[in-house]
Every structure is written in C-alpha cells, then in structure tokens.
N, C-alpha and C. Protein backbone atom coordinates (compact mmCIF):
# COMPACT_ATOMS: atom_id res chain seq x y z
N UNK A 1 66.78 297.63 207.58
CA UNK A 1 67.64 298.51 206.88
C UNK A 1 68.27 297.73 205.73
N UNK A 2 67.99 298.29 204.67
CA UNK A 2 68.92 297.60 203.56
C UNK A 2 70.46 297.55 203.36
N UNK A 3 70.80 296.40 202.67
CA UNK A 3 72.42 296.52 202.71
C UNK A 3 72.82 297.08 201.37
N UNK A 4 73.60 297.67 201.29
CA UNK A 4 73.96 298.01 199.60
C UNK A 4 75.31 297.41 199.34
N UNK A 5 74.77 296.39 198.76
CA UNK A 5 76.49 295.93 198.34
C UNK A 5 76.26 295.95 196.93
N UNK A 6 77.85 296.48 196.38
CA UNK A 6 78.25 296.65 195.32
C UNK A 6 79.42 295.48 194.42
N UNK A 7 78.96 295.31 193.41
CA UNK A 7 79.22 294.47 192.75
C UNK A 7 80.12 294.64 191.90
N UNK A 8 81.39 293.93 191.51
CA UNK A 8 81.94 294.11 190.43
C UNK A 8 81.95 293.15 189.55
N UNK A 9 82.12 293.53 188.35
CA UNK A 9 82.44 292.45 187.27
C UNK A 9 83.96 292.91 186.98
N UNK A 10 84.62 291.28 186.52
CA UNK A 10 86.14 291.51 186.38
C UNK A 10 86.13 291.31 184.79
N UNK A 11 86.99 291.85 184.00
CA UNK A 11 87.42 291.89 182.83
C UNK A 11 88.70 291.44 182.37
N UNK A 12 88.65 290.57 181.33
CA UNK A 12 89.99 289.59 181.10
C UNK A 12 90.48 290.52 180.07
N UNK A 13 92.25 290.88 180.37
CA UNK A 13 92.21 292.07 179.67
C UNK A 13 93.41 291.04 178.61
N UNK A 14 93.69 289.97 178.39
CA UNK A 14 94.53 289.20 177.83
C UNK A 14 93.68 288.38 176.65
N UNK A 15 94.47 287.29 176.03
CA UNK A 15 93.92 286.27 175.16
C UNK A 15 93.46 285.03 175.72
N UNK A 16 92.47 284.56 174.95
CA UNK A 16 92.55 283.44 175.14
C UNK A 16 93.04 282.50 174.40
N UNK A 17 93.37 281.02 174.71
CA UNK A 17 94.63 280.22 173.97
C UNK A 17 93.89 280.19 172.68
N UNK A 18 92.37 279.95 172.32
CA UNK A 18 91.91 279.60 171.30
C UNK A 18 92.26 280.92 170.00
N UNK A 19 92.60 282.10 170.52
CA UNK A 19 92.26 283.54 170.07
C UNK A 19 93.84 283.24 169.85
N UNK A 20 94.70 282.96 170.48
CA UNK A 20 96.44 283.09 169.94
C UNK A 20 97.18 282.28 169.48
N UNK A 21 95.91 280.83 169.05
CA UNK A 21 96.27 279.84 168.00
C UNK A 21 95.65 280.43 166.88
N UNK A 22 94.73 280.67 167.01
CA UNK A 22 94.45 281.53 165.46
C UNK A 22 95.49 282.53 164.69
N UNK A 23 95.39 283.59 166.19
CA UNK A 23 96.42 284.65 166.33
C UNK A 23 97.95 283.92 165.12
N UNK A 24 98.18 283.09 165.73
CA UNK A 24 100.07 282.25 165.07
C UNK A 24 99.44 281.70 163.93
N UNK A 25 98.28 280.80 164.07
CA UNK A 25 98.10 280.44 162.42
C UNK A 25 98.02 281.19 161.33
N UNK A 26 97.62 282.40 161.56
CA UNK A 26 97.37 283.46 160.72
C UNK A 26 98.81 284.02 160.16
N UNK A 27 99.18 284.00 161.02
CA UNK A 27 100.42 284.64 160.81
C UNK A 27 101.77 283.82 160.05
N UNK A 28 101.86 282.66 159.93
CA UNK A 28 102.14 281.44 159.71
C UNK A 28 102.21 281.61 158.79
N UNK A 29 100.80 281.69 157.84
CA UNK A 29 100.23 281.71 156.55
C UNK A 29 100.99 282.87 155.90
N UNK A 30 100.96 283.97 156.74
CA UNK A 30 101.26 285.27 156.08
C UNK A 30 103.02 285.32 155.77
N UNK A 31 103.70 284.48 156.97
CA UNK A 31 105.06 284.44 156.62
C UNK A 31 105.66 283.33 155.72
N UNK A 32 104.33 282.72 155.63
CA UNK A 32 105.06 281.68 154.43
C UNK A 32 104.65 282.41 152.98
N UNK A 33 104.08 282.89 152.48
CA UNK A 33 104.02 283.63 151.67
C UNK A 33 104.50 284.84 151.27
N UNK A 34 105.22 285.35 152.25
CA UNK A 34 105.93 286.90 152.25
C UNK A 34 107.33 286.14 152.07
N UNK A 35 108.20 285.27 152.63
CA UNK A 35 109.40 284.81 152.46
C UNK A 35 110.05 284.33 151.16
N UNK A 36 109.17 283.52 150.18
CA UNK A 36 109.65 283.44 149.16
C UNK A 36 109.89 285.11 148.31
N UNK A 37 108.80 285.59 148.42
CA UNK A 37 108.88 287.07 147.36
C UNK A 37 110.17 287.92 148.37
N UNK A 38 110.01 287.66 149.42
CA UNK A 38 111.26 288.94 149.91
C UNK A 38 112.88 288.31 149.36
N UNK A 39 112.95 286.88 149.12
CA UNK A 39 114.37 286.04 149.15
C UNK A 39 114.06 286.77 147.48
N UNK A 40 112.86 286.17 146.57
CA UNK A 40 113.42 287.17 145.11
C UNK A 40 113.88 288.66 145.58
N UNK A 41 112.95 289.29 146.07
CA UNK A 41 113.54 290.71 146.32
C UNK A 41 114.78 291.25 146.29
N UNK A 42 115.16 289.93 147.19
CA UNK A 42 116.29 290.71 147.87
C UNK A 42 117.35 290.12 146.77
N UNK A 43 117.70 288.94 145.72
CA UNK A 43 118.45 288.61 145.19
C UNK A 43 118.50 289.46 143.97
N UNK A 44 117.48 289.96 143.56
CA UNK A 44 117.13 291.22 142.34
C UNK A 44 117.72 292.13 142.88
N UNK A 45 117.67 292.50 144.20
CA UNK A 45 118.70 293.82 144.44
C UNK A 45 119.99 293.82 144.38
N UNK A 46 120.50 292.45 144.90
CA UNK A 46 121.65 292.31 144.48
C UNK A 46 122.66 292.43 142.94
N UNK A 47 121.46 291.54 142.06
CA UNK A 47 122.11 291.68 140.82
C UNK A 47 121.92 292.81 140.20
N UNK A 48 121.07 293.92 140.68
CA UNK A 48 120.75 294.95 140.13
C UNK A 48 121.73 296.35 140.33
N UNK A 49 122.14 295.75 141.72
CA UNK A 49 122.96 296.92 141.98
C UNK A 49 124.41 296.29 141.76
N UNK A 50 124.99 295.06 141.46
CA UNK A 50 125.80 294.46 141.13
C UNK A 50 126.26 295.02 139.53
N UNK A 51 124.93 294.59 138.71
CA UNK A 51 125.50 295.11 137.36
C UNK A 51 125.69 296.58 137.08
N UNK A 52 124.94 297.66 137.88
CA UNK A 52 125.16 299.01 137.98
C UNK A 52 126.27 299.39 138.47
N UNK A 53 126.84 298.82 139.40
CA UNK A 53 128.07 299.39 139.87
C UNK A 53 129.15 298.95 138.43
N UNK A 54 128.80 297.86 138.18
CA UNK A 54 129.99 297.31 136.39
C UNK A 54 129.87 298.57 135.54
N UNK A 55 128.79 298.47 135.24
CA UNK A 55 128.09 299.73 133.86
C UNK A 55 128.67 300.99 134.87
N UNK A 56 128.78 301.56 135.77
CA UNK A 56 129.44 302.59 136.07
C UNK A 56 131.13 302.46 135.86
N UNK A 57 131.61 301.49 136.32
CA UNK A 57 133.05 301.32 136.17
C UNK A 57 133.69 301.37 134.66
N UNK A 58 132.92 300.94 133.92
CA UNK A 58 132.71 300.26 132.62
C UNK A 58 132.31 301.72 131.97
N UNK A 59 131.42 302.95 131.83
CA UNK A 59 131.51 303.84 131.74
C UNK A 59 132.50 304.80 132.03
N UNK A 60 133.33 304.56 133.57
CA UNK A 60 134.36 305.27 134.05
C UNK A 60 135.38 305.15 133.15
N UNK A 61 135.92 304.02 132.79
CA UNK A 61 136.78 303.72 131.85
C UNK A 61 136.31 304.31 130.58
N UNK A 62 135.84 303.94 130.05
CA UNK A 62 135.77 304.93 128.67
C UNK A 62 135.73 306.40 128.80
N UNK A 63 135.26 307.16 130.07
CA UNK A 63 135.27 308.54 129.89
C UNK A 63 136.79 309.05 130.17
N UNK A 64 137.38 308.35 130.77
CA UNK A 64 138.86 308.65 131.22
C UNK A 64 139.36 308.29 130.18
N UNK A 65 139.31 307.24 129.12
CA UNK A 65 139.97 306.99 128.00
C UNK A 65 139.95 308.82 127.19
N UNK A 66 138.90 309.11 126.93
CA UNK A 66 138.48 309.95 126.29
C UNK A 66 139.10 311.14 127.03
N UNK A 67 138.77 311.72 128.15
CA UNK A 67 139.54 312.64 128.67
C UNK A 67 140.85 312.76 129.06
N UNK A 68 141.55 311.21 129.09
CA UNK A 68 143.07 311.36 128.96
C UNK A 68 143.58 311.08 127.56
N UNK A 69 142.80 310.83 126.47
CA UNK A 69 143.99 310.76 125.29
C UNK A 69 144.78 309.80 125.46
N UNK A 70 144.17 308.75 125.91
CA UNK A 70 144.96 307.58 125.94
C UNK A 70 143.98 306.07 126.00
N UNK A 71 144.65 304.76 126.21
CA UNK A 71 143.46 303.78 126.44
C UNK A 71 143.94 303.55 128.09
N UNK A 72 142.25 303.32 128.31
CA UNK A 72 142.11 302.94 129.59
C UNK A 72 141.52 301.49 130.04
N UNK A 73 141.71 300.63 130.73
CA UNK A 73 141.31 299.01 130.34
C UNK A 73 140.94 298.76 132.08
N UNK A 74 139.54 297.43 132.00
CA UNK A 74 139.70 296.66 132.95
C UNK A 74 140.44 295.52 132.97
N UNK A 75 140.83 295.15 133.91
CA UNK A 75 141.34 293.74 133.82
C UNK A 75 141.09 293.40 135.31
N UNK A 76 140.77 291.64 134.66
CA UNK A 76 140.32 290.79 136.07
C UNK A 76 140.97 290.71 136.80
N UNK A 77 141.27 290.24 138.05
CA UNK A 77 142.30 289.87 139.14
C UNK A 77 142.38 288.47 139.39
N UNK A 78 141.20 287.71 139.09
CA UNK A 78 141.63 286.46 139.00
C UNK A 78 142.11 285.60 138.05
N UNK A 79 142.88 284.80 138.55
CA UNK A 79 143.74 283.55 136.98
C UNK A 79 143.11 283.30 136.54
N UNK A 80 141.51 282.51 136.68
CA UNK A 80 140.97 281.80 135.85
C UNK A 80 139.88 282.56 134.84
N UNK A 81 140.33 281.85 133.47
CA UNK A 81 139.80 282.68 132.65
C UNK A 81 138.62 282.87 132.20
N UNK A 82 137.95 284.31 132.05
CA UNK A 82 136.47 284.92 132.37
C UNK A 82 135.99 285.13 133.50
N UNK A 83 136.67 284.64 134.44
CA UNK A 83 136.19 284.92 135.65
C UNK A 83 136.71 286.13 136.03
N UNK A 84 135.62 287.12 136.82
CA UNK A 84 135.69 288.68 137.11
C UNK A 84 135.27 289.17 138.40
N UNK A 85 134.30 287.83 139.05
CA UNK A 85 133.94 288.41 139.68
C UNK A 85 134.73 287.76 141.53
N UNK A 86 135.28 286.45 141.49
CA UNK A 86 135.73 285.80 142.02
C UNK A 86 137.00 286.86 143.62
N UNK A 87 137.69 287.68 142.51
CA UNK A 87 138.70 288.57 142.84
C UNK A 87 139.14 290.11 142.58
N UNK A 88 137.57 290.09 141.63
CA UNK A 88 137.58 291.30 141.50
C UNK A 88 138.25 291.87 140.47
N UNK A 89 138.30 293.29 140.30
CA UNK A 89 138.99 294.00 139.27
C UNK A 89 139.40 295.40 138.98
N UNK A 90 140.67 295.28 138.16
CA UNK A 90 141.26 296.73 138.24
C UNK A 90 141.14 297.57 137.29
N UNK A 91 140.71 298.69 137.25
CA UNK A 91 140.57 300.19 136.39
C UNK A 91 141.87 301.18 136.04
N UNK A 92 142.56 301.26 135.02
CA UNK A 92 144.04 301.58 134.52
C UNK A 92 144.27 302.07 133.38
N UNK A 93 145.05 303.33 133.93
CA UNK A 93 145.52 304.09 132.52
C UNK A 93 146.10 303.05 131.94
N UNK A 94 146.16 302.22 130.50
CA UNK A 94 146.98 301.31 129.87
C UNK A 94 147.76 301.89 128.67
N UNK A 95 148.84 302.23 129.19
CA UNK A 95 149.73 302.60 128.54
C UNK A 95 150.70 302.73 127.23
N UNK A 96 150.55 301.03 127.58
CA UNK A 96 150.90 300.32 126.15
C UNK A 96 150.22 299.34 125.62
N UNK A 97 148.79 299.74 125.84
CA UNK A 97 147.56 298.89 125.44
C UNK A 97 147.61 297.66 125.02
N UNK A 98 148.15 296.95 125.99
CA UNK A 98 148.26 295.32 126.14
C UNK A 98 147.86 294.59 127.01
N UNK A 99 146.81 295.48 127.67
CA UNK A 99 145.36 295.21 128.58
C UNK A 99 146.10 294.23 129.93
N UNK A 100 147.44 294.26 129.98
CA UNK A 100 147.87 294.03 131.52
C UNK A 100 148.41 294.92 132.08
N UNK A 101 147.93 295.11 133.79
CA UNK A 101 148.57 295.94 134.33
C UNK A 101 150.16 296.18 134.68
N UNK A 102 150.61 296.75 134.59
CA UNK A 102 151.92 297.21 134.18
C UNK A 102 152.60 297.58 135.57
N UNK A 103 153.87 297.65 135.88
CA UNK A 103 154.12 298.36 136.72
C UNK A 103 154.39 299.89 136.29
N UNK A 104 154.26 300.69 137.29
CA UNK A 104 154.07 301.77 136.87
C UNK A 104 152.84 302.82 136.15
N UNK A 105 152.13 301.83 135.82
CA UNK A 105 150.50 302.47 135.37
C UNK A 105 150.20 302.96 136.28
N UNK A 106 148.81 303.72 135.58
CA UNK A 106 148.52 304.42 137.29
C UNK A 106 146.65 303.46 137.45
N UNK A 107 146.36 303.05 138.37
CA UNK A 107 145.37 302.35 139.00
C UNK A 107 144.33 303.51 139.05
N UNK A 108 142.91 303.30 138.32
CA UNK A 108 142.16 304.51 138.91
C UNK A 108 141.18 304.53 140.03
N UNK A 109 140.82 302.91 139.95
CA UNK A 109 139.69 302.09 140.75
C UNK A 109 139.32 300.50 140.73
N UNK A 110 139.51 299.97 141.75
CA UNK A 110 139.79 298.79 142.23
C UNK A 110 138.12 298.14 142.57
N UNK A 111 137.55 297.31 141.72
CA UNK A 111 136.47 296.27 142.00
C UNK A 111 137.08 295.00 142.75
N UNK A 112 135.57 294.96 144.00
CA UNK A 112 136.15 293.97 145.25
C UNK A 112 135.65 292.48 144.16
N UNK A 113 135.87 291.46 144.91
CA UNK A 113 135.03 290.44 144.98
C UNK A 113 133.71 290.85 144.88
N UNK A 114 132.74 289.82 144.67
CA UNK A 114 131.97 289.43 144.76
C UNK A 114 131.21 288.77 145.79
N UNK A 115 130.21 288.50 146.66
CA UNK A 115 130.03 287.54 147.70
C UNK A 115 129.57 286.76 147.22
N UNK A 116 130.07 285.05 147.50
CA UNK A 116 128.87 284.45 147.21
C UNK A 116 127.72 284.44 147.56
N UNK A 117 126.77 284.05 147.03
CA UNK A 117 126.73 283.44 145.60
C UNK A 117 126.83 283.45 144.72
N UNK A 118 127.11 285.21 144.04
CA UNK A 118 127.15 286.16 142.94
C UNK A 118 128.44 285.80 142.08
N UNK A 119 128.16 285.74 141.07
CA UNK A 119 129.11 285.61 140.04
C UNK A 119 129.30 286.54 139.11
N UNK A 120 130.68 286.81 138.11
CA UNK A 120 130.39 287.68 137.18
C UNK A 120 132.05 286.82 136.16
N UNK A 121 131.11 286.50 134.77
CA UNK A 121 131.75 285.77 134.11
C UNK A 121 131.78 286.74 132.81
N UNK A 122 132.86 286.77 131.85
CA UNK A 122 132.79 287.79 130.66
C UNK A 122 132.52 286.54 129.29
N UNK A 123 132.07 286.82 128.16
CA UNK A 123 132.62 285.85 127.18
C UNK A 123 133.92 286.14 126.79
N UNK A 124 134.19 285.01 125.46
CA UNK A 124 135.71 285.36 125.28
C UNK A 124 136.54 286.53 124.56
N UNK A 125 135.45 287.23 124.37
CA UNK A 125 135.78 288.75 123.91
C UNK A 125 136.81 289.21 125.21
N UNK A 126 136.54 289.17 126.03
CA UNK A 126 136.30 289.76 127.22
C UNK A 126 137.10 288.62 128.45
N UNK A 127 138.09 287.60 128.00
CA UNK A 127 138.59 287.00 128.84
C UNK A 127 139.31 287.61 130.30
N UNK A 128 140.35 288.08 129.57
CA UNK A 128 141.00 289.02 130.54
C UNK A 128 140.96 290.22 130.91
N UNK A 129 140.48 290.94 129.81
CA UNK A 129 140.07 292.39 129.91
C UNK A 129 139.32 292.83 128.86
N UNK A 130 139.10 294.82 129.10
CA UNK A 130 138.31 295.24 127.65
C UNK A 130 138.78 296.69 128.26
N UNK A 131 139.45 297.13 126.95
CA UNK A 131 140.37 298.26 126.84
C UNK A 131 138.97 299.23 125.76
N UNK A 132 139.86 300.77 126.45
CA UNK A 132 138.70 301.59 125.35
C UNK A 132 139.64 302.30 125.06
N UNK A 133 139.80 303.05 123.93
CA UNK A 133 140.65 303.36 123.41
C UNK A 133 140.68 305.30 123.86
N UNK A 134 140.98 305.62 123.00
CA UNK A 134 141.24 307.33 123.69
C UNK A 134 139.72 308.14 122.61
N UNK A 135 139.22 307.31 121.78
CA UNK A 135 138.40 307.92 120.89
C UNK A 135 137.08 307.16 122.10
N UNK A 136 137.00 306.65 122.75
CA UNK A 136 136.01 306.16 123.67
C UNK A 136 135.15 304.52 122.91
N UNK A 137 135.97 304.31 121.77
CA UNK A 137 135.12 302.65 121.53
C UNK A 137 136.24 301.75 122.49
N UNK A 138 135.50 300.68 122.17
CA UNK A 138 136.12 299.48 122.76
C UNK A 138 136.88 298.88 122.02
N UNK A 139 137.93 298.08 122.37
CA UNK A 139 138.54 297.40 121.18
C UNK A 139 137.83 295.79 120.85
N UNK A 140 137.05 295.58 121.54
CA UNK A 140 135.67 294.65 121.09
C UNK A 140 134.26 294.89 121.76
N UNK A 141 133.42 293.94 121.34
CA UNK A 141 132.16 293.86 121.21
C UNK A 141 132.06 292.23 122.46
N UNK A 142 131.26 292.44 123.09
CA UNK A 142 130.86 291.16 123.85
C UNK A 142 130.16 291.20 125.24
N UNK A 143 129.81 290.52 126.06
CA UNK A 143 128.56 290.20 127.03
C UNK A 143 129.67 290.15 128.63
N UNK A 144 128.89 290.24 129.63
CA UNK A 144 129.44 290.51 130.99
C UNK A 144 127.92 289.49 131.74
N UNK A 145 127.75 288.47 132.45
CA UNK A 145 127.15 288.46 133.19
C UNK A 145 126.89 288.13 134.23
N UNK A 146 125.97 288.46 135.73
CA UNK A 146 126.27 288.23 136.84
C UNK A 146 124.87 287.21 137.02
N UNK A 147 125.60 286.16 137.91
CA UNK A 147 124.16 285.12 138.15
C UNK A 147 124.48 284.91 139.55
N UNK A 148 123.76 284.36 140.20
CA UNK A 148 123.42 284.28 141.78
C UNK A 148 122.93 282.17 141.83
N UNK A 149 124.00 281.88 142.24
CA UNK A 149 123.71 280.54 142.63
C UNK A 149 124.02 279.96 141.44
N UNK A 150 124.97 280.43 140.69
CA UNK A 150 125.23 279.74 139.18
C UNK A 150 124.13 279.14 138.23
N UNK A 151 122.50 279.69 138.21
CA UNK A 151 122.02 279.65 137.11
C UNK A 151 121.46 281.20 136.53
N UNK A 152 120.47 281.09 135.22
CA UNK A 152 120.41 281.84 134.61
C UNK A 152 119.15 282.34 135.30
N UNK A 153 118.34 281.27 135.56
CA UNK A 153 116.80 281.45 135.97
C UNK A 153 116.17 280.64 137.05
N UNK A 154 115.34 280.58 137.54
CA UNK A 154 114.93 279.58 138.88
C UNK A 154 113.47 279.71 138.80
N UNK A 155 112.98 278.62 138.31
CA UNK A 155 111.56 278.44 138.75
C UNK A 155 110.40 280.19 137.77
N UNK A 156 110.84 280.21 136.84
CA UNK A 156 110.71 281.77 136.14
C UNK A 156 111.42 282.74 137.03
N UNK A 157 111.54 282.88 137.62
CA UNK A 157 112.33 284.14 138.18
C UNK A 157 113.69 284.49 137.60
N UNK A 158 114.07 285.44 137.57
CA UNK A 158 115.71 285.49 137.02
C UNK A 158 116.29 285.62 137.81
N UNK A 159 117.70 285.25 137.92
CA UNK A 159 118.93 284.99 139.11
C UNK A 159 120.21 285.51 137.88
N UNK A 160 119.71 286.24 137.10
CA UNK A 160 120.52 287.28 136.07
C UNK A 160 120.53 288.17 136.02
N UNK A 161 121.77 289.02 135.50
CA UNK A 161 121.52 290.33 134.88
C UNK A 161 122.83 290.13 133.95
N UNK A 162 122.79 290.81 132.69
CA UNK A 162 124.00 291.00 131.59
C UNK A 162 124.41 292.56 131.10
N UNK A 163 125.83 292.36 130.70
CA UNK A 163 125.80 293.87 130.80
C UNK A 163 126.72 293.49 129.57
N UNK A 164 125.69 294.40 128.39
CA UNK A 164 126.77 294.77 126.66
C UNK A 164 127.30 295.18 126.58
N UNK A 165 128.64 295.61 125.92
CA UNK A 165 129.05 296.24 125.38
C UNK A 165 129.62 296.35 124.28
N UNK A 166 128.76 297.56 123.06
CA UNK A 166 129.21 297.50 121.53
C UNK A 166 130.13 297.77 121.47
N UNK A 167 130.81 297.16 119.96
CA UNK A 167 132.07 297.95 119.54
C UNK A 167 132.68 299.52 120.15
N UNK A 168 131.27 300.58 119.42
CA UNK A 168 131.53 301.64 119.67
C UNK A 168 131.74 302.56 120.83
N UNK A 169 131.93 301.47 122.16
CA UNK A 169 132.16 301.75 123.35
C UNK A 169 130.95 301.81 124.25
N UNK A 170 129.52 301.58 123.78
CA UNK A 170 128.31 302.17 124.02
C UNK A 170 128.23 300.75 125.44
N UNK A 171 127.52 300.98 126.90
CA UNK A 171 127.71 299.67 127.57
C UNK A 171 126.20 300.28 128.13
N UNK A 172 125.78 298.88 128.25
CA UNK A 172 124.27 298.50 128.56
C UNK A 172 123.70 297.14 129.25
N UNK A 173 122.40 297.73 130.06
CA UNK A 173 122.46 296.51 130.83
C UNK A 173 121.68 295.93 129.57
N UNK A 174 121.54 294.61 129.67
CA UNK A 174 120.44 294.14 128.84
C UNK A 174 119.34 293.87 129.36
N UNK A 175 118.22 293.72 128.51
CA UNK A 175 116.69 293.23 128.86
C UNK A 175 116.33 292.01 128.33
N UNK A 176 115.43 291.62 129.12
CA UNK A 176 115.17 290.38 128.96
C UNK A 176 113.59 290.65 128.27
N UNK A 177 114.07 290.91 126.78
CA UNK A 177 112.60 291.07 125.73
C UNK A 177 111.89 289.95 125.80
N UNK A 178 112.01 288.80 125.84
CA UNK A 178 111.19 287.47 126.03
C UNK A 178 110.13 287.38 126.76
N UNK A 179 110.68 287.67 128.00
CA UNK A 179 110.33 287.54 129.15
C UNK A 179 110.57 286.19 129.88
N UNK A 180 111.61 285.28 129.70
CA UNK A 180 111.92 284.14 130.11
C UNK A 180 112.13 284.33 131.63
N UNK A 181 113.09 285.15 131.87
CA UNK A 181 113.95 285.54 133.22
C UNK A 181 115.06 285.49 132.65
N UNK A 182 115.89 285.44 131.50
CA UNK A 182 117.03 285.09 130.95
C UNK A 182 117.04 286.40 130.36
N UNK A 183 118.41 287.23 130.51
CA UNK A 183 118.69 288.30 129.53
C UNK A 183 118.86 288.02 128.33
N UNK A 184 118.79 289.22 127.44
CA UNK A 184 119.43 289.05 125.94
C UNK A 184 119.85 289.99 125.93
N UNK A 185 121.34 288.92 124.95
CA UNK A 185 122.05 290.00 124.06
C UNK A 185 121.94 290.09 122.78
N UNK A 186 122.92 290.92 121.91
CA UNK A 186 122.48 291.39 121.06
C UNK A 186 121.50 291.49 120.23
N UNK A 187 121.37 291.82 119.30
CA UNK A 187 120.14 292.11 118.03
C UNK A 187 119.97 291.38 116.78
N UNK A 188 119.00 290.42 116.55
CA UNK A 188 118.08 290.14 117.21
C UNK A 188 118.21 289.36 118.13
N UNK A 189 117.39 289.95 119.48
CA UNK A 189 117.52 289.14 120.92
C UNK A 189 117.52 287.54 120.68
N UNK A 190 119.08 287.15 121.26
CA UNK A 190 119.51 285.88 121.89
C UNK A 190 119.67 286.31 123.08
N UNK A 191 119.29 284.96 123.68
CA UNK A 191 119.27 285.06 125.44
C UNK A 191 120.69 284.63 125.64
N UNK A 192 121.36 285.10 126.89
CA UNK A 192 122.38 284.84 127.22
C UNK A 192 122.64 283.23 127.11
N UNK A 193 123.96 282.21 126.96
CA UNK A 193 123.64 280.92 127.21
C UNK A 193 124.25 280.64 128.44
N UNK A 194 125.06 281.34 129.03
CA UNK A 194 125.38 280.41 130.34
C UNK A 194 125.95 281.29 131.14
N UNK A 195 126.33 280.86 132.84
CA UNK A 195 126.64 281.96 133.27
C UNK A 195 128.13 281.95 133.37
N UNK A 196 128.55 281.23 132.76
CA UNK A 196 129.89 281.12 133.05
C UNK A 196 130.50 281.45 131.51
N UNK A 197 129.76 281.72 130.65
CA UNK A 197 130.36 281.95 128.95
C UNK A 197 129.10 282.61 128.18
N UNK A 198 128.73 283.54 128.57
CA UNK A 198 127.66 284.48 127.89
C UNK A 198 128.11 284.38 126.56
C-alpha cells in the first residue's frame, strides 16, 4: 500500500540582511540629497512669507493714511538703529508726524520679532521709521531687507529678500534681475549691499 505524504515548502516572508543593506543604502543616498534642497526650501519660505507679511503692513499703512486724512507711520521697537526686525514693530495713526509713537496715538498693528536667524534691517532712509502721508506717498524713498543667517547669498542660493519703497508710496518686493541670489534695488538694478544697510 502506498504512503502519501505530503510535502510542504516554507516561504520566507521577510528580508534578507543583504536586501536591507541595500534597502538603507539606497535610501541614504536619497536623504542626502533631498536635505540640502528641503533646508533651501524651507529658508525661501521663510523669507518669502517674511517680506509679504512687511509689504502687507507697509501697504496697510499707506491705505489708512489715505482713508484717514492723516499720516500714518511704522516705527521700529528696537534702539538700535535700522534694526526692525530684532523687536519688531509698530503701525500708528501719527499725529504730529514726527514718526514717534506718541502717547495717546492710536496703535493699529503690532509686528512681532523675528526668529532667529531672520533679520530685517532698513537703510538710512528708513532708520527709525517711514511715515505716509494722507495723500498715500511716503515721506522717502529707500530699501527694507530680510536675510537669514546674516548673509545676502550662500553658495548661489539666496538667504534674501528686499522690499522698496518709492517716493510715491508705491512698496515692492524686489527681484533679483541678475540672477546672483542677491536682490536689486532700484533702477538701473543695483543689488542690495548688505544686510544690515541696504
């Protein structure tokens, strides 16, 4: 009489070590190359949404100049001069347009700090403040800019953004027509020179 025996085969349902050193080397490769572009990423978002939130504030003020019939001014919060971004800054009916806050003004909107590493330095147009008048110009012309790790550029990449503003009240980010990584201001494009005195 025959026997019937039945046979199994077993199946390795895991890795083997040779298959999950590859597995990590591969991957290795892939995170060393994804880390530098995500650290730009992510520092471009910063300065990007850094100088947008200015150019909005910086817009706010002039439209309130204009809709109150009066001048409306930023001014820094910190002592040291050009520096804006350190302590931040205040948005104010200015009353007696002498671009300090007053007691009794009325406050419309309060800019925080900055985190480091982010900076935001004005030139000397722009030491302590920049008032717009009730017709919506500025009472000057000059540069705003924010840098990340106190340079302009790193290795081509930019660690900038600058934000204009003309006489006629008009505020803009700038572009970097070159293509250095360095913004420019005015016409014909000069690149910003520093981040601490645009």
């Amino acid at each position: 009489m025959p026997v019937n025996r039945q046979y199994r085969c077993s199946v390795s349902l895991g890795f083997t070590l040779v298959e999950l050193l590859v597995t990590i080397a591969v991957a290795a490769v892939l995170l060393g190359l994804a880390i530098p572009n995500f650290q730009s990423f992510f520092i471009n978002n910063r300065l990007v949404a850094g100088a947008n939130d200015f150019v909005a504030a910086l817009n706010t003020a002039r439209s309130e100049a204009i809709r109150r019939g009066i001048s409306v001014s930023l001014v820094k919060n910190s002592a040291t001069a050009g520096d804006w971004g350190s302590a931040g800054w205040s948005l104010f009916v200015d009353s007696d347009q002498d671009g300090i806050l007053d007691a009794g003004e009325t406050v419309l909107k309060v800019g925080e700090a900055l985190p480091s590493p982010l900076t935001l330095y004005a030139n000397n147009n722009f030491t302590n403040f920049i008032r717009f008048k009730s017709t919506g110009e500025s009472t000057n012309s000059g540069t705003f800019v924010f840098c990340h790790g106190g340079v302009l550029q790193q290795g081509g990449d930019s660690r900038s953004r600058a934000v204009v503003v003309g006489g006629a009240g008009r505020v803009r980010v700038a572009i970097d027509s070159d293509g250095d990584g360095i913004p420019n201001k005015d016409s014909p494009p000069v690149n910003v020179s520093s981040c601490t005195n645009p």
